[in-house]
C-alpha atoms as a PDB file:
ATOM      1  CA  UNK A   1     -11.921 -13.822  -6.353  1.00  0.00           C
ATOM      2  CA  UNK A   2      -8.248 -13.686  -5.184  1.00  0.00           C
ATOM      3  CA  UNK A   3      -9.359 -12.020  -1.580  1.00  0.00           C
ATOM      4  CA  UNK A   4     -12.298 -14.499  -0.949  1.00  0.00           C
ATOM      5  CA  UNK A   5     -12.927 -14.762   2.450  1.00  0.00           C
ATOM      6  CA  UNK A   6     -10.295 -12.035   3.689  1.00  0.00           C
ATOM      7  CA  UNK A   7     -10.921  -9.264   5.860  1.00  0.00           C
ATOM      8  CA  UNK A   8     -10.476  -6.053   4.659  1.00  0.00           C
ATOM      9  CA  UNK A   9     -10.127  -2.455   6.338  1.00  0.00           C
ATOM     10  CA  UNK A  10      -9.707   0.448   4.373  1.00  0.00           C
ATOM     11  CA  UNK A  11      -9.636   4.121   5.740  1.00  0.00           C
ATOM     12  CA  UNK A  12     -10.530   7.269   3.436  1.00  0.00           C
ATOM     13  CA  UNK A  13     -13.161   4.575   1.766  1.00  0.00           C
ATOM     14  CA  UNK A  14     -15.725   6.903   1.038  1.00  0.00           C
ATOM     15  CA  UNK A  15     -14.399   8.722  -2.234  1.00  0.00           C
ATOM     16  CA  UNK A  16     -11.895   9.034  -4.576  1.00  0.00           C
ATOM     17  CA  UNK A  17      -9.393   5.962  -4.131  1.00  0.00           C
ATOM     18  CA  UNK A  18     -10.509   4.299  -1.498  1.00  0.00           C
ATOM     19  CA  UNK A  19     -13.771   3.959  -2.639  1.00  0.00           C
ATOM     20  CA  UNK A  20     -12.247   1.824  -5.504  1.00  0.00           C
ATOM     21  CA  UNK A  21     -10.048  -0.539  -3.534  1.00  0.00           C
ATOM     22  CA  UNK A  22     -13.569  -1.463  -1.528  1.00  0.00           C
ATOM     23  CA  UNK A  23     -15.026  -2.110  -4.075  1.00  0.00           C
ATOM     24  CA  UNK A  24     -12.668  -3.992  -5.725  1.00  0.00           C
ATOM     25  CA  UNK A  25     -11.789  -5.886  -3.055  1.00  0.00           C
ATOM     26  CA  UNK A  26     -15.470  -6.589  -2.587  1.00  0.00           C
ATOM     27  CA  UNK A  27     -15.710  -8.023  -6.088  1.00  0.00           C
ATOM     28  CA  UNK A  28     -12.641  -9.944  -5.454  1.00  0.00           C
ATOM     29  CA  UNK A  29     -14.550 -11.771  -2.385  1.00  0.00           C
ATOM     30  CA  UNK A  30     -13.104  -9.936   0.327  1.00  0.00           C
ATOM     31  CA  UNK A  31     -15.648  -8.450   3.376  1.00  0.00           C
ATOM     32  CA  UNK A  32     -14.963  -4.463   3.628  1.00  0.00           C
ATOM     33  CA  UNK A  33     -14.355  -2.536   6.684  1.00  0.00           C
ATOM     34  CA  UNK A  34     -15.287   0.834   5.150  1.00  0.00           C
ATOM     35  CA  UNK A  35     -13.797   3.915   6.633  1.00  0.00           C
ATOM     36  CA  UNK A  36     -14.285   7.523   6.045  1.00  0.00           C
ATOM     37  CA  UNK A  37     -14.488  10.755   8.240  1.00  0.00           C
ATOM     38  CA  UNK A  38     -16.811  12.058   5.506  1.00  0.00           C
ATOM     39  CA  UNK A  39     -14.501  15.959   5.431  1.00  0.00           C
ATOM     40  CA  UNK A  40     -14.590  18.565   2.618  1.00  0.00           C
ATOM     41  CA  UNK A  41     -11.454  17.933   0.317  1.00  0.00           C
ATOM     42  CA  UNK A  42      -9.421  20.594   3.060  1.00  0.00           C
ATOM     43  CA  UNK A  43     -10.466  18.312   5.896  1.00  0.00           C
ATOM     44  CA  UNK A  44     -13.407  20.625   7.221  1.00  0.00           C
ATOM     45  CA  UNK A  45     -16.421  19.283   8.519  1.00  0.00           C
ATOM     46  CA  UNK A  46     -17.511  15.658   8.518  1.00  0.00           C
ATOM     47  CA  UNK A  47     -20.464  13.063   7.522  1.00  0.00           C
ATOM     48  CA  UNK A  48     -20.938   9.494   7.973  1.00  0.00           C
ATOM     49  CA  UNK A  49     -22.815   9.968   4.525  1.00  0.00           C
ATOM     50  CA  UNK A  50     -19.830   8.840   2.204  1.00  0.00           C
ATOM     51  CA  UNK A  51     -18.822   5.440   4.171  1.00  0.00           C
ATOM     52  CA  UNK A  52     -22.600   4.202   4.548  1.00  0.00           C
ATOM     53  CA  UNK A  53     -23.123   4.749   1.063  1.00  0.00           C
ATOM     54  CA  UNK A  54     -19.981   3.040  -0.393  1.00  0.00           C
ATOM     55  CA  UNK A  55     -20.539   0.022   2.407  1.00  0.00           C
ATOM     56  CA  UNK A  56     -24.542  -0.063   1.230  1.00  0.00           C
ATOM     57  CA  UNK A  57     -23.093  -0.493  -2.882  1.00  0.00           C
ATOM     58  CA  UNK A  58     -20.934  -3.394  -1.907  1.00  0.00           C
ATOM     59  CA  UNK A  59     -24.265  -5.030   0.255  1.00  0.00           C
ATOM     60  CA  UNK A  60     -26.250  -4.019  -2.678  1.00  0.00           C
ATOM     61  CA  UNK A  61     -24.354  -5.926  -5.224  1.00  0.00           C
ATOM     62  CA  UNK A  62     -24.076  -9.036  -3.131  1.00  0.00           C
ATOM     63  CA  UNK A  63     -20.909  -8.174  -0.903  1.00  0.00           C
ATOM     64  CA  UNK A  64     -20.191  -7.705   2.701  1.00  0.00           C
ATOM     65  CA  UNK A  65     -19.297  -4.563   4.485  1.00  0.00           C
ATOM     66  CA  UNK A  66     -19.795  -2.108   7.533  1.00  0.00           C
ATOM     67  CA  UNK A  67     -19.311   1.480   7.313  1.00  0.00           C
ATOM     68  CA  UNK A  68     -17.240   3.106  10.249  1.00  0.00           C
ATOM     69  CA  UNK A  69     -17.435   6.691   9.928  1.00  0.00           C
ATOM     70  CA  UNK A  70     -14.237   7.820  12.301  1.00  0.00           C
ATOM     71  CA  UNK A  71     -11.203   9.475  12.273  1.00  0.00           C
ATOM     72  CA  UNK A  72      -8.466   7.456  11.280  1.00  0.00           C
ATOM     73  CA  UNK A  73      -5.935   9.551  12.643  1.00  0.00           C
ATOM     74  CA  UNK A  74      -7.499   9.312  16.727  1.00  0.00           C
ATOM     75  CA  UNK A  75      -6.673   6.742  19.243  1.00  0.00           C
ATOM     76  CA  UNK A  76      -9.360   5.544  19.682  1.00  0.00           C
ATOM     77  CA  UNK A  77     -11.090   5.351  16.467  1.00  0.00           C
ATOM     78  CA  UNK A  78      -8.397   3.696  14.964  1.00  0.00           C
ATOM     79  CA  UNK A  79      -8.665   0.728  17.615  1.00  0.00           C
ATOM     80  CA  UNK A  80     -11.906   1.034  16.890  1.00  0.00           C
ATOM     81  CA  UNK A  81     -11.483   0.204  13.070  1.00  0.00           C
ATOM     82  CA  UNK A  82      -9.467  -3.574  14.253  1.00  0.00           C
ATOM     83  CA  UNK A  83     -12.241  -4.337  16.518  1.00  0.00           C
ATOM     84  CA  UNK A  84     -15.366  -3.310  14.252  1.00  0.00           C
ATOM     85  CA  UNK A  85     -13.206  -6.271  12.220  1.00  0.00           C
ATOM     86  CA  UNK A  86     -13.198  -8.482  14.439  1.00  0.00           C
ATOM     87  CA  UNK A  87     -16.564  -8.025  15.675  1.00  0.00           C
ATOM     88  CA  UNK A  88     -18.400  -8.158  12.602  1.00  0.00           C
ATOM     89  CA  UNK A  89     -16.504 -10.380  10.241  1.00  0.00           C
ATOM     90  CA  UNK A  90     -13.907 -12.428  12.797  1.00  0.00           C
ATOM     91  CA  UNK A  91     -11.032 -11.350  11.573  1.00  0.00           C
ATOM     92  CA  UNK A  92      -8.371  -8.931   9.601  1.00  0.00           C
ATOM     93  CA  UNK A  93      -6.384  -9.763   7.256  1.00  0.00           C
ATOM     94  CA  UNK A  94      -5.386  -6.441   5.063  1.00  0.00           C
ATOM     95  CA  UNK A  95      -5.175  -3.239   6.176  1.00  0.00           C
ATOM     96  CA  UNK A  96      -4.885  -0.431   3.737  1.00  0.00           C
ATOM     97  CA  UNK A  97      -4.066   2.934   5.059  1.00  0.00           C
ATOM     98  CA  UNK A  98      -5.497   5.857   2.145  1.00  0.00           C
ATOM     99  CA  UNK A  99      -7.204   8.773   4.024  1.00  0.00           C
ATOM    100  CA  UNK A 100      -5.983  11.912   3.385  1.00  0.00           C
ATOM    101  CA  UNK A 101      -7.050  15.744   2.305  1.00  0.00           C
ATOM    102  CA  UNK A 102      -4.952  18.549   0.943  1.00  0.00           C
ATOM    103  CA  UNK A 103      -4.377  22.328   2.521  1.00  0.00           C
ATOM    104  CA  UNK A 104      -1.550  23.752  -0.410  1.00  0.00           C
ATOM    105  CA  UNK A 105       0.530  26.725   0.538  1.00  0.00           C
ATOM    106  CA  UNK A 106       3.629  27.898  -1.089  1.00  0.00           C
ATOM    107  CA  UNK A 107       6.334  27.006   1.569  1.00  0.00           C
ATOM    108  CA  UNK A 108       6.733  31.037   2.414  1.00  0.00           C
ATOM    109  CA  UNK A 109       3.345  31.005   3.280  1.00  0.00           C
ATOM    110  CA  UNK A 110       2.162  27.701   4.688  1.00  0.00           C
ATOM    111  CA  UNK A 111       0.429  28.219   8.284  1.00  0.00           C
ATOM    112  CA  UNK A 112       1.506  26.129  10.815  1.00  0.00           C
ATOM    113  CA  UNK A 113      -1.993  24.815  11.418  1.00  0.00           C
ATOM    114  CA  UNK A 114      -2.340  23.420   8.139  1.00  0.00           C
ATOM    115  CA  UNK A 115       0.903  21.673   8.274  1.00  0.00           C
ATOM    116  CA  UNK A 116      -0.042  20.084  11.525  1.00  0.00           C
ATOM    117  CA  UNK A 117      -3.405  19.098   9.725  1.00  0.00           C
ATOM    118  CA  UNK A 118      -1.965  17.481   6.783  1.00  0.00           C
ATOM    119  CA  UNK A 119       0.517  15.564   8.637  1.00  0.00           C
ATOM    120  CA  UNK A 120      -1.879  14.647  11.224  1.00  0.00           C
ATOM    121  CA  UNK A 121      -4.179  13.060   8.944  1.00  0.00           C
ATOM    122  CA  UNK A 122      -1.184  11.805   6.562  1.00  0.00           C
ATOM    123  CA  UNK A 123       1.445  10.309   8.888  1.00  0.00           C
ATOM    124  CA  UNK A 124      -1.015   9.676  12.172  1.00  0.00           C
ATOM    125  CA  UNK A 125      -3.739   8.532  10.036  1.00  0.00           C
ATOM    126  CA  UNK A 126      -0.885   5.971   9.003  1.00  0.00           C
ATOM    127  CA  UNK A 127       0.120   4.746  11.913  1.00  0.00           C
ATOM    128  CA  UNK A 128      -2.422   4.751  14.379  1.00  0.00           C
ATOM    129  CA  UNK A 129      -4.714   1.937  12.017  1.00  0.00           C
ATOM    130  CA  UNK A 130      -1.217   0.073  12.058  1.00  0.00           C
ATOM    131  CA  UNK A 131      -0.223   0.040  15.141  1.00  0.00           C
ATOM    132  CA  UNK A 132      -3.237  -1.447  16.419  1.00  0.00           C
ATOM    133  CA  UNK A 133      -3.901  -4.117  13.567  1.00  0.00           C
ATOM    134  CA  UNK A 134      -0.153  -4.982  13.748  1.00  0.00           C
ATOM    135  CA  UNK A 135      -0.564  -5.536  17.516  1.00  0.00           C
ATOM    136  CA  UNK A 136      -3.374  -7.697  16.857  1.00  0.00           C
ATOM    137  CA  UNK A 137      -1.715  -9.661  14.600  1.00  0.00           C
ATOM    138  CA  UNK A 138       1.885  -9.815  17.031  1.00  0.00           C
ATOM    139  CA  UNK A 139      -0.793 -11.000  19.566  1.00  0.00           C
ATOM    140  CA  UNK A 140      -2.135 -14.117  17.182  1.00  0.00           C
ATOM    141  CA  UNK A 141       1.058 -14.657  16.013  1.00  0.00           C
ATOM    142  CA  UNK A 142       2.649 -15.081  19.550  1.00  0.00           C
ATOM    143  CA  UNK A 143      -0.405 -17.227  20.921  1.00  0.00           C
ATOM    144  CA  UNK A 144       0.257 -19.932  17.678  1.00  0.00           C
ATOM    145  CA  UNK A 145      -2.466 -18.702  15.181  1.00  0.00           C
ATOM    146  CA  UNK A 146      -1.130 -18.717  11.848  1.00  0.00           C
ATOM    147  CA  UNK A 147      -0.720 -14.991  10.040  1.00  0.00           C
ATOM    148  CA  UNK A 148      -1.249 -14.002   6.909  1.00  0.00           C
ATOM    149  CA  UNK A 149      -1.727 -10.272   6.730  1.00  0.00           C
ATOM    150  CA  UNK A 150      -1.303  -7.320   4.784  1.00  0.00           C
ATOM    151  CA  UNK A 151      -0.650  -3.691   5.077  1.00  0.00           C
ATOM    152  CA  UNK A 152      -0.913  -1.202   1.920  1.00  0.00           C
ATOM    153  CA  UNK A 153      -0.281   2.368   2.462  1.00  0.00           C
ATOM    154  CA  UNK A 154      -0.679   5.241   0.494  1.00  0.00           C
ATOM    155  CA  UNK A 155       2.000   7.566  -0.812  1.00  0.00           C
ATOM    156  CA  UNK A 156       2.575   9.905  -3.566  1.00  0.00           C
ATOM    157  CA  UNK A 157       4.750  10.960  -6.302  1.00  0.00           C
ATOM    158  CA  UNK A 158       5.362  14.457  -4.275  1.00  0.00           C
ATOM    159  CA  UNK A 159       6.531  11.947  -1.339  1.00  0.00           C
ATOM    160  CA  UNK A 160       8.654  10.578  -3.672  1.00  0.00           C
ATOM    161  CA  UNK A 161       9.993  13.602  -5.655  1.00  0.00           C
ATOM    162  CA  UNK A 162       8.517  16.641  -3.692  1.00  0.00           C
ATOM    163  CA  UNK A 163       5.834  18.741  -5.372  1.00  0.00           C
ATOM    164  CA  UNK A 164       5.603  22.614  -5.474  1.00  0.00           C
ATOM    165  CA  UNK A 165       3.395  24.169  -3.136  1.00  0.00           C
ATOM    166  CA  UNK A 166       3.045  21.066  -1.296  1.00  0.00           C
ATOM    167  CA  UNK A 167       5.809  21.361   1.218  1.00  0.00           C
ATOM    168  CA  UNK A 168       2.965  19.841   4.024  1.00  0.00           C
ATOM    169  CA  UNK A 169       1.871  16.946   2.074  1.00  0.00           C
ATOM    170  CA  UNK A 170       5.140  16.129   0.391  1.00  0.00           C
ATOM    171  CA  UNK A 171       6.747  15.555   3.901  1.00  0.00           C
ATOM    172  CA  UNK A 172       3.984  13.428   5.174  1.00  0.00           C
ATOM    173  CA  UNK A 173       4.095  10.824   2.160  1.00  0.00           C
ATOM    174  CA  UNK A 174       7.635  10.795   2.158  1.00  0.00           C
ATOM    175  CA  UNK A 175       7.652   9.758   6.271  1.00  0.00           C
ATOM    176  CA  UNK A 176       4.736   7.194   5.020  1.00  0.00           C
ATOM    177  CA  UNK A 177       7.561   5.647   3.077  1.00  0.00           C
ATOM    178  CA  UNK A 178       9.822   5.172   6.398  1.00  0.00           C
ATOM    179  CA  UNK A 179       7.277   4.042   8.226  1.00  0.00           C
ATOM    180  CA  UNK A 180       6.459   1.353   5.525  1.00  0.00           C
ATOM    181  CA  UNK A 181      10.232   0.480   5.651  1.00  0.00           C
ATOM    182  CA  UNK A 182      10.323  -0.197   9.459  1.00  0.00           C
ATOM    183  CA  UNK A 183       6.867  -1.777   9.575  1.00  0.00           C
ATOM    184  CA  UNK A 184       7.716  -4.135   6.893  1.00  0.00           C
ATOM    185  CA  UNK A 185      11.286  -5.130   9.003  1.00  0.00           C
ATOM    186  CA  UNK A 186       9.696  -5.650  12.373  1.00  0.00           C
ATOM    187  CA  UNK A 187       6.515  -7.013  11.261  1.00  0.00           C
ATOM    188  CA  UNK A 188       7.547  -9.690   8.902  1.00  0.00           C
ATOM    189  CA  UNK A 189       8.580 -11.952  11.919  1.00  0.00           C
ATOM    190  CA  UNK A 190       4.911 -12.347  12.748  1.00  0.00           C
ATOM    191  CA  UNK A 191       3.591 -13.023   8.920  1.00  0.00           C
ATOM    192  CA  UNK A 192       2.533  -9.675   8.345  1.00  0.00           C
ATOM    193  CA  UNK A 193       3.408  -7.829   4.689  1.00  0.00           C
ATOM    194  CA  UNK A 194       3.959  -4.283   4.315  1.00  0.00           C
ATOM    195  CA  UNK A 195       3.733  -2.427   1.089  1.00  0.00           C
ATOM    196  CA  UNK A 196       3.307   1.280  -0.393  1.00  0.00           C
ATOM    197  CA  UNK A 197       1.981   2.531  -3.042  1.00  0.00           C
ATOM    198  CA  UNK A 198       2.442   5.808  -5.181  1.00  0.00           C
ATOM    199  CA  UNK A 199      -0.684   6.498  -7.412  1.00  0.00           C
ATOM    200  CA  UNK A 200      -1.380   8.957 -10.038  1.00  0.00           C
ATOM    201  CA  UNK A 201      -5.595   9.571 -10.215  1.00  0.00           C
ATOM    202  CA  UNK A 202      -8.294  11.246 -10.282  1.00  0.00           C
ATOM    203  CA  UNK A 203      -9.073  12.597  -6.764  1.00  0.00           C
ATOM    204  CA  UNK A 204     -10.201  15.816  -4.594  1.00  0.00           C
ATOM    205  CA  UNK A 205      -6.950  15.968  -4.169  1.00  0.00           C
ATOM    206  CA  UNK A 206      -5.434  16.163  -7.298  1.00  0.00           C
ATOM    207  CA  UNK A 207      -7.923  17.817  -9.271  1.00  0.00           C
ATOM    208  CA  UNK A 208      -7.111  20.957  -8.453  1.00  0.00           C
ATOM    209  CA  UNK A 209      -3.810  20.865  -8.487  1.00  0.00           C
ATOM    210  CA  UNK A 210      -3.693  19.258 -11.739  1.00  0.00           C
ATOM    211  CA  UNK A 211      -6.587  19.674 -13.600  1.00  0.00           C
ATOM    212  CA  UNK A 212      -5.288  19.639 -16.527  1.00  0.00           C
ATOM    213  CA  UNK A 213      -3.416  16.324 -16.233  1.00  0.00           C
ATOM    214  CA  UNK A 214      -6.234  14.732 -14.583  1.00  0.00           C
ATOM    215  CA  UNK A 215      -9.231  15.494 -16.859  1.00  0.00           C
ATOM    216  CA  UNK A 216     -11.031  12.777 -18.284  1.00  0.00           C
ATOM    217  CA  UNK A 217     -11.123  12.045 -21.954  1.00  0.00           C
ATOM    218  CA  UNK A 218     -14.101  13.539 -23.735  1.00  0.00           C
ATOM    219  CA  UNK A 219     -13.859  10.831 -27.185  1.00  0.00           C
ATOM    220  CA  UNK A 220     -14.882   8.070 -24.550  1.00  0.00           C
ATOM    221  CA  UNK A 221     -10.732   6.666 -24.962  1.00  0.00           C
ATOM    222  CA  UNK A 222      -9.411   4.758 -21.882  1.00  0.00           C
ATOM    223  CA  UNK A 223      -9.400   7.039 -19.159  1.00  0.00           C
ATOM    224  CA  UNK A 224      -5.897   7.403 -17.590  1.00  0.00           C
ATOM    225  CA  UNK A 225      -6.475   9.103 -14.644  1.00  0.00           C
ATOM    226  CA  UNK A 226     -10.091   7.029 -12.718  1.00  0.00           C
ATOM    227  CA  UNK A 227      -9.092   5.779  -9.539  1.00  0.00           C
ATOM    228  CA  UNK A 228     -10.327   2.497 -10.528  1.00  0.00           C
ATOM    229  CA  UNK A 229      -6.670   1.768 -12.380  1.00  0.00           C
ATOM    230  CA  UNK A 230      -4.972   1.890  -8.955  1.00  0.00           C
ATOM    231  CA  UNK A 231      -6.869  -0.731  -7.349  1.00  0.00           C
ATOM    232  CA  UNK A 232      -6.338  -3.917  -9.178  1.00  0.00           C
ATOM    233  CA  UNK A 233      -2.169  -3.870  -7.552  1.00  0.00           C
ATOM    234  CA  UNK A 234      -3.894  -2.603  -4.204  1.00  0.00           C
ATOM    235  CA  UNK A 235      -6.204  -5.725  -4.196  1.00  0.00           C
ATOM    236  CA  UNK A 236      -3.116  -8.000  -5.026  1.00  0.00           C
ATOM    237  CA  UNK A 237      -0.872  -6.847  -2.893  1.00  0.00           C
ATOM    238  CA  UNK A 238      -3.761  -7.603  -0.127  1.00  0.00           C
ATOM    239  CA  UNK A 239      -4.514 -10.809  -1.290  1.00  0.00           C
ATOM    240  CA  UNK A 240      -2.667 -14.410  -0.070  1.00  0.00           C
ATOM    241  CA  UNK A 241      -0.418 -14.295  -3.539  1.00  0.00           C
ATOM    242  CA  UNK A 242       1.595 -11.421  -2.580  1.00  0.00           C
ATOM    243  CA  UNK A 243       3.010 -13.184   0.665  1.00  0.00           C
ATOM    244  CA  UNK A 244       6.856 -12.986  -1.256  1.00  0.00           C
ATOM    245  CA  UNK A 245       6.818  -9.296  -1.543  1.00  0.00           C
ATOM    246  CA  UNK A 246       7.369  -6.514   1.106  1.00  0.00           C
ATOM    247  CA  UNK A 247       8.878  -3.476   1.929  1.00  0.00           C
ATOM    248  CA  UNK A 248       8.298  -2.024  -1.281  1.00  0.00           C
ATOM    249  CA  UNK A 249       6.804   1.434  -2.577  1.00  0.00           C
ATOM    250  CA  UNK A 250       5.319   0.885  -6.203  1.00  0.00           C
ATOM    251  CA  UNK A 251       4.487   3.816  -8.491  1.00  0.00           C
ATOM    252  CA  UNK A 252       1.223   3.217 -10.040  1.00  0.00           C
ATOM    253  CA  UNK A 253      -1.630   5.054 -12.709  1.00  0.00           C
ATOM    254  CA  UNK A 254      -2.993   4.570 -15.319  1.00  0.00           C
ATOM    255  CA  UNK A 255      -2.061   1.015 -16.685  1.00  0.00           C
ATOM    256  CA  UNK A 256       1.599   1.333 -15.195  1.00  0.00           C
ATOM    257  CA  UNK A 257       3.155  -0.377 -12.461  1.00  0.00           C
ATOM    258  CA  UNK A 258       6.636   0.871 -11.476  1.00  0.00           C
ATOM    259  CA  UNK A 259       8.786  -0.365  -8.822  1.00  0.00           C
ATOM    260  CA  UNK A 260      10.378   2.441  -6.899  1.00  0.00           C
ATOM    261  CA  UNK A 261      14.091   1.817  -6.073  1.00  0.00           C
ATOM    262  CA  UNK A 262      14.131   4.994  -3.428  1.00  0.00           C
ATOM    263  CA  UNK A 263      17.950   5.944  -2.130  1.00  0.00           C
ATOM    264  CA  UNK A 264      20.601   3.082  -3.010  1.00  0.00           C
ATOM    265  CA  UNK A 265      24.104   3.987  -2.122  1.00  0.00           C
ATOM    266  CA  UNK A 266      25.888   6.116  -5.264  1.00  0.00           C
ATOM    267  CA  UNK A 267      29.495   7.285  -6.299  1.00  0.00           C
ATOM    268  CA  UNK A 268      31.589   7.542  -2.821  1.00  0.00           C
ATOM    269  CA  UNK A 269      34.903   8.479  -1.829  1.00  0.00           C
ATOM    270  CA  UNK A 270      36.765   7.688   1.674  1.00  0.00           C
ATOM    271  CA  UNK A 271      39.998  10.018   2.643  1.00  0.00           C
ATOM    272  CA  UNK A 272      40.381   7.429   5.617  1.00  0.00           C
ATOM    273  CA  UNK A 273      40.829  10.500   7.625  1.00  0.00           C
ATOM    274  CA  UNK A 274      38.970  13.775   8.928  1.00  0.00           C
ATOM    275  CA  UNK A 275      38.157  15.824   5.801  1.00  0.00           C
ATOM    276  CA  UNK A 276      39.444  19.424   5.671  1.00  0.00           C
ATOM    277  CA  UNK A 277      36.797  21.852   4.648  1.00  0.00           C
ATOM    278  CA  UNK A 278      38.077  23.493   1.787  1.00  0.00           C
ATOM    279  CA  UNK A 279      39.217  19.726   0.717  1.00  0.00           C
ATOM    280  CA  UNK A 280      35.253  18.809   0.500  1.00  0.00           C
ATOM    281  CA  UNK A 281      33.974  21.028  -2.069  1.00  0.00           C
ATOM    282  CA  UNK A 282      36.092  19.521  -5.278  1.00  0.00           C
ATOM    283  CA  UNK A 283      35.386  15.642  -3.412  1.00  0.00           C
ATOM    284  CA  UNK A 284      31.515  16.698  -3.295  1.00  0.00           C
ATOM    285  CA  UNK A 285      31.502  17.673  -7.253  1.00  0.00           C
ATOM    286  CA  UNK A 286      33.654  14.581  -8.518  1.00  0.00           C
ATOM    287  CA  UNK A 287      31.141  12.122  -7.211  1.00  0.00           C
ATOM    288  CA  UNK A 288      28.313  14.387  -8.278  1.00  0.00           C
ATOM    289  CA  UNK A 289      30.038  14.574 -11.711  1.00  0.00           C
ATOM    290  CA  UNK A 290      29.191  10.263 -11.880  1.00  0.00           C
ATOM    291  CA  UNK A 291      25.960  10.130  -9.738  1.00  0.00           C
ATOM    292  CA  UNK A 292      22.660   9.955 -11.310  1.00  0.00           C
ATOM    293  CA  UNK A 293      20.687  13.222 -11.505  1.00  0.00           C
ATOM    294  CA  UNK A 294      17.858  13.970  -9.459  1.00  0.00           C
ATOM    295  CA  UNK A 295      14.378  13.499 -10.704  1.00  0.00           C
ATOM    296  CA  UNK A 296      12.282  16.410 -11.147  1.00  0.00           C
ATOM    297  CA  UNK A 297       9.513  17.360  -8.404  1.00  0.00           C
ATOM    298  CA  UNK A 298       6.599  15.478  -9.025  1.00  0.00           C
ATOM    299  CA  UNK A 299       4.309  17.233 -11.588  1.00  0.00           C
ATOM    300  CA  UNK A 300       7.007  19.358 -13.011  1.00  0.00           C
END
């Protein structure tokens, strides 16, 4: 029970990931802000079906939770997600940003309309929920209440490396990074922790894309790839124990936890005066000769 008593909102709640972390969190004592559009896996359409029935499985098995069936990535129903909190359980203590769908195009081909969805619901749906639980928080934390909050957000491997045909996506988990690396510096002042992960599971989202990969085992063996194996380090991280760590991204399926070490500075060479062109070509390949090689894209 290492969230008992804690506060917990959790957008995209309704399938897939987020459905574990509530339900985890539940078990672990927490009381579950559940939060889910309700779209087809390409964002389309909408239902307040898949939050009321994960928030009615945590009530049924002896937990609390509401179901708030908005759009994470509006103005207003973000707010509304802080004060649905605060209304019905007096508080918020852990935020965890996870809603998301997938529109993959081959760069060449990738409408501008569904790259303006993806990152909309990506990199809006990210900060919106933030910004208004973090001013919540500034606001206790300025008027003497004591703080002790969390934020988990949700990248991805293609953030991380990139991803083929996922030029959309890609872009909007790798600015969910940044934005975990400047909430996690101006926040921390006001006792707020900021965290992201990268998970590897079985989703809407990744089943098409990699079926293969994500297939569950037919000889009953430990299944790699159920969402369930993500949610034990997303339930620490938003629990009171984690208060030491923050501003970290940490690569996660299966039973591996990895912590991400992102861009460090490598190999470098200073002329101490303006470069000529033709001068930066053999400079560029020496320090490329001792820097580490790139990853490959994610799934590749």
């Amino acid at each position: 029970m290492i969230c008992k008593g804690r506060v917990v909102v959790i957008t995209g709640a309704g399938r897939g990931l987020g459905r574990a972390h509530a339900l985890e969190f539940a078990r672990q004592g927490a009381r579950v802000v559940v939060n889910d559009l309700g779209v087809n896996a390409d964002g389309d359409g909408g239902s307040a079906g898949p939050a009321e029935r994960v928030a009615a499985e945590i009530r049924t098995s002896g937990g609390a939770a509401v179901a708030v069936a908005g759009d994470a990535a509006d103005p207003e129903d973000a707010a509304a997600l802080v004060r649905t909190a605060l209304e019905e359980f007096g508080g918020l203590d852990t935020l965890v940003t996870n809603a998301g769908f997938v529109r993959d195009r081959m760069l060449v081909n990738l409408p501008l309309d569904d790259w303006e969805a993806v990152l909309r619901v990506h990199l809006t749906g990210h900060f919106l929920p933030l910004r208004h639980a973090a001013a919540h928080w500034r606001a206790a934390a300025k008027a003497g209440h004591p703080v002790d909050a969390r934020v988990i957000a949700t990248s991805s491997g293609a953030g991380l490396l990139g991803s083929v045909g996922q030029a959309n996506y890609s872009a909007a988990k790798a600015g969910i990074v940044g934005l975990t690396l400047v909430a996690a510096a101006e926040l921390r002042r006001y006792g707020v922790r900021v965290n992201a992960i990268a998970p590897a599971a079985r989703t809407r989202m990744t089943d098409g894309v990699f079926a293969d990969t994500m297939r569950r085992p037919a000889d009953g063996s430990f299944d790699r790839m159920a969402p369930e194996n993500v949610s034990p380090l997303v339930v620490w991280l938003g629990s009171a124990d984690s208060a030491d760590v923050t501003g970290r991204v940490f690569e996660v399926e299966a039973g591996r936890i990895c912590v991400m070490e992102g861009y460090r500075h490598g190999p470098a060479t200073d002329k101490g005066a303006r470069w000529d062109p033709a001068e930066v070509g053999p400079a560029v390949r020496r320090l490329l000769a001792t820097a580490a090689a790139p990853e490959p894209p994610y799934g590749g």
